[in-house]
N, C-alpha and C. Protein backbone atom coordinates (compact mmCIF):
# COMPACT_ATOMS: atom_id res chain seq x y z
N UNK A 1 0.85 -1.18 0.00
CA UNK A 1 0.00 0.00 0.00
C UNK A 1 0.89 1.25 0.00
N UNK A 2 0.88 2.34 -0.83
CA UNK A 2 1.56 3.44 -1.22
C UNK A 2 0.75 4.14 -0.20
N UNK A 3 1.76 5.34 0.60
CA UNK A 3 1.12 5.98 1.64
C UNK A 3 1.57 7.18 1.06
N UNK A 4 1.34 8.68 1.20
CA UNK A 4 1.79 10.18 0.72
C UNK A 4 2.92 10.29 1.59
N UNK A 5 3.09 10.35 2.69
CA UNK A 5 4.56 10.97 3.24
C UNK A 5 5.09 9.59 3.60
N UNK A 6 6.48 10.01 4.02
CA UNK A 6 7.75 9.15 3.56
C UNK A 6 8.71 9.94 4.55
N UNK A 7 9.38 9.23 5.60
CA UNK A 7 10.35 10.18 6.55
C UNK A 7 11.69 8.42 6.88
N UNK A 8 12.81 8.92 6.49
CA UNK A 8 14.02 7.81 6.88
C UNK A 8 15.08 8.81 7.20
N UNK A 9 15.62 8.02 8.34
CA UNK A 9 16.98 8.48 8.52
C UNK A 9 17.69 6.94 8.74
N UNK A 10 19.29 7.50 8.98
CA UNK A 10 20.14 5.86 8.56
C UNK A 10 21.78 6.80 9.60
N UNK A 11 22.10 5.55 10.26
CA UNK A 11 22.84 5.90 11.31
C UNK A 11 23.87 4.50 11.36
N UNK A 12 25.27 5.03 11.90
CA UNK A 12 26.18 3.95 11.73
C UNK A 12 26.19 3.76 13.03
N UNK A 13 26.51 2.74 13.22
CA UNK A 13 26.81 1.66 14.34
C UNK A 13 27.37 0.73 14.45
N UNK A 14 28.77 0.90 15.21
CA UNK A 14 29.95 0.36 15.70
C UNK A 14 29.62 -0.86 16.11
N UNK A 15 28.77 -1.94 15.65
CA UNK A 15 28.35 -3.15 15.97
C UNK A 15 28.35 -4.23 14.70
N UNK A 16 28.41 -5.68 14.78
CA UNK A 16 27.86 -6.08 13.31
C UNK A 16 26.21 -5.97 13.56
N UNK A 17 26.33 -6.70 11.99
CA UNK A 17 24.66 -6.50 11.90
C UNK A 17 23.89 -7.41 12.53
N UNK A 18 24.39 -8.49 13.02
CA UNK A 18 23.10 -9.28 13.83
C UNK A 18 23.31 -8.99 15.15
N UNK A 19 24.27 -8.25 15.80
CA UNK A 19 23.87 -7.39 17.11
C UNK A 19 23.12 -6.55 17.10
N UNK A 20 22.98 -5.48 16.14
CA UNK A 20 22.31 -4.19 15.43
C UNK A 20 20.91 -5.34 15.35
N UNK A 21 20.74 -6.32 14.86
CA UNK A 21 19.69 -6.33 14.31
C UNK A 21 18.44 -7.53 15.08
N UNK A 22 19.72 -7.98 16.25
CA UNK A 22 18.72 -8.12 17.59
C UNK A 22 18.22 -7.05 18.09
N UNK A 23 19.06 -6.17 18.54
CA UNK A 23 18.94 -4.98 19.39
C UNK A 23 17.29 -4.33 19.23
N UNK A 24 17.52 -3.76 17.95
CA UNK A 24 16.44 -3.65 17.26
C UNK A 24 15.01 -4.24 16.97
N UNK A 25 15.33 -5.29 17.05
CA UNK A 25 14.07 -6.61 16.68
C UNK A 25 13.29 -6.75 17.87
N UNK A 26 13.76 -6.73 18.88
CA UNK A 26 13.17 -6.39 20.32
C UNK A 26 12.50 -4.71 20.61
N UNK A 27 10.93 -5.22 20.45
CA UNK A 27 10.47 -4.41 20.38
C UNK A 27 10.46 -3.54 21.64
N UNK A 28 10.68 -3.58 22.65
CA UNK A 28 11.04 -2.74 23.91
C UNK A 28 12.03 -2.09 23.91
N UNK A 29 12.85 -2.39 23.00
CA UNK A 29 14.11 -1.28 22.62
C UNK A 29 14.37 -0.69 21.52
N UNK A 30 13.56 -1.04 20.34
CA UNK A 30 12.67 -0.28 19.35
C UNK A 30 11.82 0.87 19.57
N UNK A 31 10.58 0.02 20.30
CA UNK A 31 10.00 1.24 20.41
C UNK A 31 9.24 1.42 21.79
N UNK A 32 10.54 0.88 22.81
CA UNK A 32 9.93 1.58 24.32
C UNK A 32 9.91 3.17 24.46
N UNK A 33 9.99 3.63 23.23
CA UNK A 33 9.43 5.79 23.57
C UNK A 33 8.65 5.38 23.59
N UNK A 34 7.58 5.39 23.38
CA UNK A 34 6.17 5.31 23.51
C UNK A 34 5.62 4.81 24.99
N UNK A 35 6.63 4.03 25.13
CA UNK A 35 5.88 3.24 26.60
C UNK A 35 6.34 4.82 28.03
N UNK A 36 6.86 5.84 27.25
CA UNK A 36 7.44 6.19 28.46
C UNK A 36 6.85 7.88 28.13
N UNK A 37 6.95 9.07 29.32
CA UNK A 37 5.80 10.25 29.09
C UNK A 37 6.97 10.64 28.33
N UNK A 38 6.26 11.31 27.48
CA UNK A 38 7.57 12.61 26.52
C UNK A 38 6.70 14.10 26.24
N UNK A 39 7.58 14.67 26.21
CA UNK A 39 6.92 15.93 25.31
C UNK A 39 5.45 15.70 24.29
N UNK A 40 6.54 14.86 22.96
CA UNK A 40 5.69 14.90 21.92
C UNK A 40 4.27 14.11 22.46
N UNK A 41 4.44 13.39 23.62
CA UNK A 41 3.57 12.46 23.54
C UNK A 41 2.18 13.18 24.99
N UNK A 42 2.69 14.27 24.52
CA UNK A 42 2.20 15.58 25.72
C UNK A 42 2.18 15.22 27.05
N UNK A 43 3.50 14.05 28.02
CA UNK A 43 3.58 13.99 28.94
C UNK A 43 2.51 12.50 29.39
N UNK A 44 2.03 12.04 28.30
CA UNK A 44 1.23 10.48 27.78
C UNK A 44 2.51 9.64 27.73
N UNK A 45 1.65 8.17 27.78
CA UNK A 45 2.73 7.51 27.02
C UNK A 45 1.60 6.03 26.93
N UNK A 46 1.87 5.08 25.98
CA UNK A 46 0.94 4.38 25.81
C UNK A 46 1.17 2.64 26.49
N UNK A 47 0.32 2.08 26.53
CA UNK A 47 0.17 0.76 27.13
C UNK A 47 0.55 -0.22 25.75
N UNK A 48 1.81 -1.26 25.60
CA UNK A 48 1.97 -2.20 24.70
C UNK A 48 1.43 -3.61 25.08
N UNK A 49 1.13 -4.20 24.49
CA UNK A 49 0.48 -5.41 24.08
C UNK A 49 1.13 -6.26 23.25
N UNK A 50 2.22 -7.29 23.61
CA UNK A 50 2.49 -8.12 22.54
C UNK A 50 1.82 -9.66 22.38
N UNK A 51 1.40 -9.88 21.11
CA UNK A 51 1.19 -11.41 21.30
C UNK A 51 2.46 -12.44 21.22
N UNK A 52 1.97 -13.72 21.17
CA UNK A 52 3.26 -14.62 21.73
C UNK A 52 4.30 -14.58 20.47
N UNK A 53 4.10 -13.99 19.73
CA UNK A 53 5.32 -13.80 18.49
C UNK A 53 6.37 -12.62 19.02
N UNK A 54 5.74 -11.93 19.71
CA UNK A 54 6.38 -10.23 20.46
C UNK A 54 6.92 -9.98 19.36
N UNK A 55 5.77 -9.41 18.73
CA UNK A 55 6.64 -9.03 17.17
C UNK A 55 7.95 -8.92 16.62
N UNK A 56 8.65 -10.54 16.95
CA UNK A 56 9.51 -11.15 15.93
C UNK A 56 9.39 -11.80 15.14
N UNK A 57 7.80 -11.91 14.77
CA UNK A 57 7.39 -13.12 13.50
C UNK A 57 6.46 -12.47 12.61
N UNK A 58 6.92 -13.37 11.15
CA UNK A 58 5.89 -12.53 10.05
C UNK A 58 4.40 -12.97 11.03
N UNK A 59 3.46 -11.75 10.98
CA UNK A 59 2.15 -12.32 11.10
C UNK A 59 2.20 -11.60 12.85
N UNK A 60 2.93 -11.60 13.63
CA UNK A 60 2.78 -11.23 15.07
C UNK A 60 2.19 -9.73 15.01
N UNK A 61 1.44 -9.93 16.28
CA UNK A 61 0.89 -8.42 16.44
C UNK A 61 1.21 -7.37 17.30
N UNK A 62 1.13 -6.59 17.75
CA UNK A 62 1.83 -5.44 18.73
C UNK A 62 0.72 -4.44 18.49
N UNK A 63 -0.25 -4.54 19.98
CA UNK A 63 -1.35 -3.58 20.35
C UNK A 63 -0.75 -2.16 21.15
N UNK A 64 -0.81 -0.97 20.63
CA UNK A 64 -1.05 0.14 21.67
C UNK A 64 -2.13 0.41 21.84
N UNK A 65 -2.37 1.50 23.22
CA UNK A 65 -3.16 2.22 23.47
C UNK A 65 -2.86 2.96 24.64
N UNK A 66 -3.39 3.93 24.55
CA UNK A 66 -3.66 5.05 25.41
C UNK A 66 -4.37 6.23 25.49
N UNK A 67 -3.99 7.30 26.18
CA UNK A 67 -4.84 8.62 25.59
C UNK A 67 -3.90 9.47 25.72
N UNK A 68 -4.05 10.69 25.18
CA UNK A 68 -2.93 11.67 24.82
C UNK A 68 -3.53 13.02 24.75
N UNK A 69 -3.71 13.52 25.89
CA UNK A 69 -4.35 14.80 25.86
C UNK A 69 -5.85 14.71 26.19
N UNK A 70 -6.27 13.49 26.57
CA UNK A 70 -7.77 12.86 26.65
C UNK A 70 -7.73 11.98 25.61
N UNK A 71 -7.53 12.20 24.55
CA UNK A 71 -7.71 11.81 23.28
C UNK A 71 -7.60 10.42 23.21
N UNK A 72 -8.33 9.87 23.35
CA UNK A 72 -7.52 7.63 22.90
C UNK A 72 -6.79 7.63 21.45
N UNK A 73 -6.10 6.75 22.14
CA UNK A 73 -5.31 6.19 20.94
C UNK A 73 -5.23 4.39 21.35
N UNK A 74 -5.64 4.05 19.77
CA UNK A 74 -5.38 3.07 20.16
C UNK A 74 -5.32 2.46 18.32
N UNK A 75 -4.21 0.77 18.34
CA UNK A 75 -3.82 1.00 16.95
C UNK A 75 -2.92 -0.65 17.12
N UNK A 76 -2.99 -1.28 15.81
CA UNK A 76 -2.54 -2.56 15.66
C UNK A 76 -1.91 -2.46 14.94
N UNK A 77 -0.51 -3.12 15.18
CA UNK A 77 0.38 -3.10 13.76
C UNK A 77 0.70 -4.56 13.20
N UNK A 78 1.08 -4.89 12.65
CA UNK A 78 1.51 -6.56 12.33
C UNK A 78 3.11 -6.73 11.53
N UNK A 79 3.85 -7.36 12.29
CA UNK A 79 4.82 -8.03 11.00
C UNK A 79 4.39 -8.15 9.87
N UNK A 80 4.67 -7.64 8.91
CA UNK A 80 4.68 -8.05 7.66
C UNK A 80 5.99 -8.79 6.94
N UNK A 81 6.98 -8.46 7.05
CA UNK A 81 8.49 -8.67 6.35
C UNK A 81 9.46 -9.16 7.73
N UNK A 82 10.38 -10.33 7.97
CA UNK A 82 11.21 -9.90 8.66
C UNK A 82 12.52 -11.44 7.72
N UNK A 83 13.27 -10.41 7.58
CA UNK A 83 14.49 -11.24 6.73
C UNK A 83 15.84 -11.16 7.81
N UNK A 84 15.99 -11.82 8.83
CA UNK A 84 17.08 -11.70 9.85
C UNK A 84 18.35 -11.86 9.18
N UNK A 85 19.15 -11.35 9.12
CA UNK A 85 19.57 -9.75 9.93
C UNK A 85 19.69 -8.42 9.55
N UNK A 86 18.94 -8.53 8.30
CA UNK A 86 18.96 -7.38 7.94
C UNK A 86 17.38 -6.97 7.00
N UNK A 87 16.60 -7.05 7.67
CA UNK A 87 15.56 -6.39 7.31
C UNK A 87 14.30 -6.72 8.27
N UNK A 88 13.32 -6.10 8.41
CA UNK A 88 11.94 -6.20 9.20
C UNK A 88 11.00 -4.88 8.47
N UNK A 89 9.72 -5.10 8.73
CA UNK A 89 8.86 -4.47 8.70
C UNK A 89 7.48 -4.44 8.51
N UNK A 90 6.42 -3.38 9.43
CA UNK A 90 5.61 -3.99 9.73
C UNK A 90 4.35 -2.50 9.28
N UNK A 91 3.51 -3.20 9.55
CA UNK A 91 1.88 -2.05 9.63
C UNK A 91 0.55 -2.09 10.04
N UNK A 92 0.31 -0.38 10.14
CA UNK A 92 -0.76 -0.90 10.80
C UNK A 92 -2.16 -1.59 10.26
N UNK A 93 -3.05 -2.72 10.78
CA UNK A 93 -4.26 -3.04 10.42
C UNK A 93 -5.04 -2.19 11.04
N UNK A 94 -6.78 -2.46 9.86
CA UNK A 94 -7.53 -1.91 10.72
C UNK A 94 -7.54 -0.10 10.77
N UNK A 95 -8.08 0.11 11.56
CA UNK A 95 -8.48 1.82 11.12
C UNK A 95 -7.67 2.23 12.76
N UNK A 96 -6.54 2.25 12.69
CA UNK A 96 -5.77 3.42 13.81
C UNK A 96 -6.54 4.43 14.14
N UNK A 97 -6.66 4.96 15.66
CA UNK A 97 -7.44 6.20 16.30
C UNK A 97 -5.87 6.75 16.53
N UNK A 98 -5.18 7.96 15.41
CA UNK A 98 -4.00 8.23 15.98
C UNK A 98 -4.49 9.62 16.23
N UNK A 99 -3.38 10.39 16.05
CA UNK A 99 -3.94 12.26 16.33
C UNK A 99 -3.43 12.70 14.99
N UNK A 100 -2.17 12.69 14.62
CA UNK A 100 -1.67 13.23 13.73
C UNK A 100 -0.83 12.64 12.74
N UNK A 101 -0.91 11.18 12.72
CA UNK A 101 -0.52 10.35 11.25
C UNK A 101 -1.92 9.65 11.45
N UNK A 102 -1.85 9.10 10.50
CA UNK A 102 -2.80 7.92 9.74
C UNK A 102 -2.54 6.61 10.25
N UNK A 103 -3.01 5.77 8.83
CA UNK A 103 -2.15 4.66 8.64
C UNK A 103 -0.63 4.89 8.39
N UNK A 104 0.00 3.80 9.03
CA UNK A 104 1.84 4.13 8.39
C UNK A 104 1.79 2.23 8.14
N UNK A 105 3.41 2.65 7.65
CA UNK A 105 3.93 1.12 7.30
C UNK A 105 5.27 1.53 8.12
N UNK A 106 5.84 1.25 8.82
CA UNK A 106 7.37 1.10 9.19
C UNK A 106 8.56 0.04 9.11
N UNK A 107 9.91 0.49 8.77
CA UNK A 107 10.70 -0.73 8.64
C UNK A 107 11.86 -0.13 9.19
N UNK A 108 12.91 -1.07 9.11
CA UNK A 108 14.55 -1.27 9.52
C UNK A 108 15.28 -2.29 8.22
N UNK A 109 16.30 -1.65 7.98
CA UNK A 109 17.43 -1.99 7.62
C UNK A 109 18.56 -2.02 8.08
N UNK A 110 19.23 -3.39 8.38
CA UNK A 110 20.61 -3.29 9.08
C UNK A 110 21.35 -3.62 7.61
N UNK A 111 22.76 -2.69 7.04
CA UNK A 111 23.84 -3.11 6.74
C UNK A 111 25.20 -3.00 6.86
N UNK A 112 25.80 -3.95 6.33
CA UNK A 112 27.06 -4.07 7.06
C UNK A 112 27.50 -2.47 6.32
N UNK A 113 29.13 -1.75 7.50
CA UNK A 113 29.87 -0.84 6.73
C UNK A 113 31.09 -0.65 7.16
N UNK A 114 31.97 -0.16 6.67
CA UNK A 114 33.35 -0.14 7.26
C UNK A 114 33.65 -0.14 8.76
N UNK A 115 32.45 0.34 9.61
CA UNK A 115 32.76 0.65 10.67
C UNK A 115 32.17 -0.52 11.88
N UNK A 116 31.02 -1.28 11.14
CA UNK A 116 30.35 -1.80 11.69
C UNK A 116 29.00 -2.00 11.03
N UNK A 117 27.87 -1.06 11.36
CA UNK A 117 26.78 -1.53 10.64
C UNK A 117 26.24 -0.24 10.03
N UNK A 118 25.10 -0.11 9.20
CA UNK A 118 24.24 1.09 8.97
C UNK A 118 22.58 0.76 9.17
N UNK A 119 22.06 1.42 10.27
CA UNK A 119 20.99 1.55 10.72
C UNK A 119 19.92 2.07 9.74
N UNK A 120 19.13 1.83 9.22
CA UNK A 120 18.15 2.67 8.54
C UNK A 120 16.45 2.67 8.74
N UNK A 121 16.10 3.29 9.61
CA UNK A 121 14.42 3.30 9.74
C UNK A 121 13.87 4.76 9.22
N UNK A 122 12.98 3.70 8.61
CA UNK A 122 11.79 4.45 8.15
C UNK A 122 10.34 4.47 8.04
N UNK A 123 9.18 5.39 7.82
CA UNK A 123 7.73 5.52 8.26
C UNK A 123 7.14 6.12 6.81
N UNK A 124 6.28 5.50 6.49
CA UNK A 124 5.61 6.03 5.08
C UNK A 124 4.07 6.02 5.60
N UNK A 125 3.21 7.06 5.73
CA UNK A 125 2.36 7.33 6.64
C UNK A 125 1.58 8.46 5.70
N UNK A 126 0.28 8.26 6.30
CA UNK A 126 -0.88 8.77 5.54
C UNK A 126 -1.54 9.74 6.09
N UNK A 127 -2.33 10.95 6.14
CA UNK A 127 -2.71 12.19 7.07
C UNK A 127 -3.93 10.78 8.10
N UNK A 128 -4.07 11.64 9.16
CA UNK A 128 -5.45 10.77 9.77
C UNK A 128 -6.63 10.66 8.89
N UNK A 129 -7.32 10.35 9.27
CA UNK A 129 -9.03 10.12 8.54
C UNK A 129 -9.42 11.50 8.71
N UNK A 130 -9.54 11.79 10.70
CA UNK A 130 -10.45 12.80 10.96
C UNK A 130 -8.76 13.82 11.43
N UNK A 131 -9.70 15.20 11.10
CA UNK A 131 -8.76 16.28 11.52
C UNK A 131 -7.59 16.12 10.85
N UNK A 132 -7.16 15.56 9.55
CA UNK A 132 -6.32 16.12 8.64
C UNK A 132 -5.57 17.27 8.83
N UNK A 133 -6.11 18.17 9.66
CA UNK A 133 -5.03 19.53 9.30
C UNK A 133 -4.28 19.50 10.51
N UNK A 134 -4.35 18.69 11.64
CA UNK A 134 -3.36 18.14 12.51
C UNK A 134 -2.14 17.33 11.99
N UNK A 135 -2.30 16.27 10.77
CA UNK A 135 -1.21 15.75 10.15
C UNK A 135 -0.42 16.52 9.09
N UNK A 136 -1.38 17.78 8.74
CA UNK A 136 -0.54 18.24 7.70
C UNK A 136 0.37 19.18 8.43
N UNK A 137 0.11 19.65 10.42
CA UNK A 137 0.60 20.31 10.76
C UNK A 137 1.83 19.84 11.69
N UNK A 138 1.83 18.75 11.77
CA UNK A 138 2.14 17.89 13.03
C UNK A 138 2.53 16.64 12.35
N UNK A 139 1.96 15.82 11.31
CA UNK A 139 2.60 15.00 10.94
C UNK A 139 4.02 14.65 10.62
N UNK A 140 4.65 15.78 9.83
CA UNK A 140 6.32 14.96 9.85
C UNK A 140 7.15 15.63 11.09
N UNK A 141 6.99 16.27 11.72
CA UNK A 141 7.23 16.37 12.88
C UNK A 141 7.55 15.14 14.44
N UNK A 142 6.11 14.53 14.24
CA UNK A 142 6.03 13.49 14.85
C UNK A 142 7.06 12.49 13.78
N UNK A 143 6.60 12.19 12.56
CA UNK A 143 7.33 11.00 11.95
C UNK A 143 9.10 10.92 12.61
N UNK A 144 9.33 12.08 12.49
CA UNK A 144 10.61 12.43 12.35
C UNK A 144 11.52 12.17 13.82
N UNK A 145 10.28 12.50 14.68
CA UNK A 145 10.67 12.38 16.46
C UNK A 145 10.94 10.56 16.56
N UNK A 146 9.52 10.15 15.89
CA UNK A 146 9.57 8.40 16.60
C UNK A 146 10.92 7.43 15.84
N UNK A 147 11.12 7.95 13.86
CA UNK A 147 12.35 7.60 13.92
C UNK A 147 13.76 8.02 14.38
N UNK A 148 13.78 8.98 14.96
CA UNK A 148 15.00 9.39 15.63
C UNK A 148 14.62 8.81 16.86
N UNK A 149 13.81 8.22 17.79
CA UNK A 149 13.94 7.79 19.10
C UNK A 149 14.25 6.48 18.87
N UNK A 150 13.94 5.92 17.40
CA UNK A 150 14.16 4.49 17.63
C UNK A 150 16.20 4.07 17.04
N UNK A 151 16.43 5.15 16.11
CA UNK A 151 17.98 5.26 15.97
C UNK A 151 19.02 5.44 17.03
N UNK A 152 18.32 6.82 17.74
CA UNK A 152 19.05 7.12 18.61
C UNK A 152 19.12 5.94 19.73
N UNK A 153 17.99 5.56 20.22
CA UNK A 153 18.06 4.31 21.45
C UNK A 153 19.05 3.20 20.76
N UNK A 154 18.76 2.65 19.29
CA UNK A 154 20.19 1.43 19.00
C UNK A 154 21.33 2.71 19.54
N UNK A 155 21.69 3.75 19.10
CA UNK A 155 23.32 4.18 18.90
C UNK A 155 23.67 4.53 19.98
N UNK A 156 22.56 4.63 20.98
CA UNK A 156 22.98 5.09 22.87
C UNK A 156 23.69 3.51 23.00
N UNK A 157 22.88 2.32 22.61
CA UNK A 157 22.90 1.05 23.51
C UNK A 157 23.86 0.69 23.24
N UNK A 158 24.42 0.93 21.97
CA UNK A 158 26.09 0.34 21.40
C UNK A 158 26.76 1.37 21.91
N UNK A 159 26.82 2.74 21.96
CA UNK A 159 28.05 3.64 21.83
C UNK A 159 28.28 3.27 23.58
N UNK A 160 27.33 2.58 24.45
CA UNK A 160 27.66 2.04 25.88
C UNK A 160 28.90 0.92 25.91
N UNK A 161 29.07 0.15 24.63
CA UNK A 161 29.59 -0.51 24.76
C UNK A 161 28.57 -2.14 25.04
N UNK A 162 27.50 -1.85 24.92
CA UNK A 162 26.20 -2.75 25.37
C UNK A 162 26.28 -3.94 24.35
């Protein structure tokens, strides 16, 4: 499914790629921002749900929810792709209650590079249903925050020496 916006960034990491690409694959160190209050997330943070795949398998699911300003959120994503060690990616089913993206599709790329590895995530994401002029205002904004929290958390966990 072709979505209108499109946000990647790609980051090296002093690791090989199937360290990089455990690290990653574990969704609590992917994408524990969310589980925790932030700014963007106006001092919210949402409740995860994994089923028994804990989204490391094509087909596994990974439930959020919460509320964010009052607002619920709540939203299913699924494995779609995962080629170990260097690729995954997944999306959401179903009609997402987000605020300011849509539907998205998200992925990771681990490859090898002189130094170690190259990180690459990215979000291809659609305005919401309702209130559109929140995604056109707020959308790559947010895109841009959740893939930099999920880069930055691999390049904290290696540059530890982890």
């Amino acid at each position: 499914m072709a979505h209108a916006h499109h946000y990647e960034e790609a980051i090296a990491i002093p690791a090989k790629i199937e360290s990089v690409f455990a690290y990653v694959d574990d969704h609590d160190n992917l994408a524990g921002h969310m589980d925790r209050p932030s700014m963007m997330m106006a001092g919210s943070r949402l409740e995860t749900r994994l089923d028994e795949g804990r989204g490391q398998t094509i087909g596994s699911h990974i439930r959020m929810r919460g509320r964010v300003l009052g607002i619920p959120i709540d939203l299913d994503e699924v494995v779609t792709e995962r080629v170990e060690p260097t690729h995954k990616a997944w999306e959401t089913v179903g009609v997402p209650r987000l605020i300011v993206i849509g539907p998205y599709e998200m992925g990771f790329d681990v490859n090898p590079n002189a130094n170690g590895s190259m990180l690459r995530v990215s979000i291809d994401y659609d305005l919401p249903p309702k209130n559109a002029w929140l995604g056109r205002l707020f959308g790559k904004l947010y895109a841009r925050w959740c893939v930099r929290q999920m880069t930055g958390e691999a390049s904290h966990h290696f540059a530890r020496g982890s």
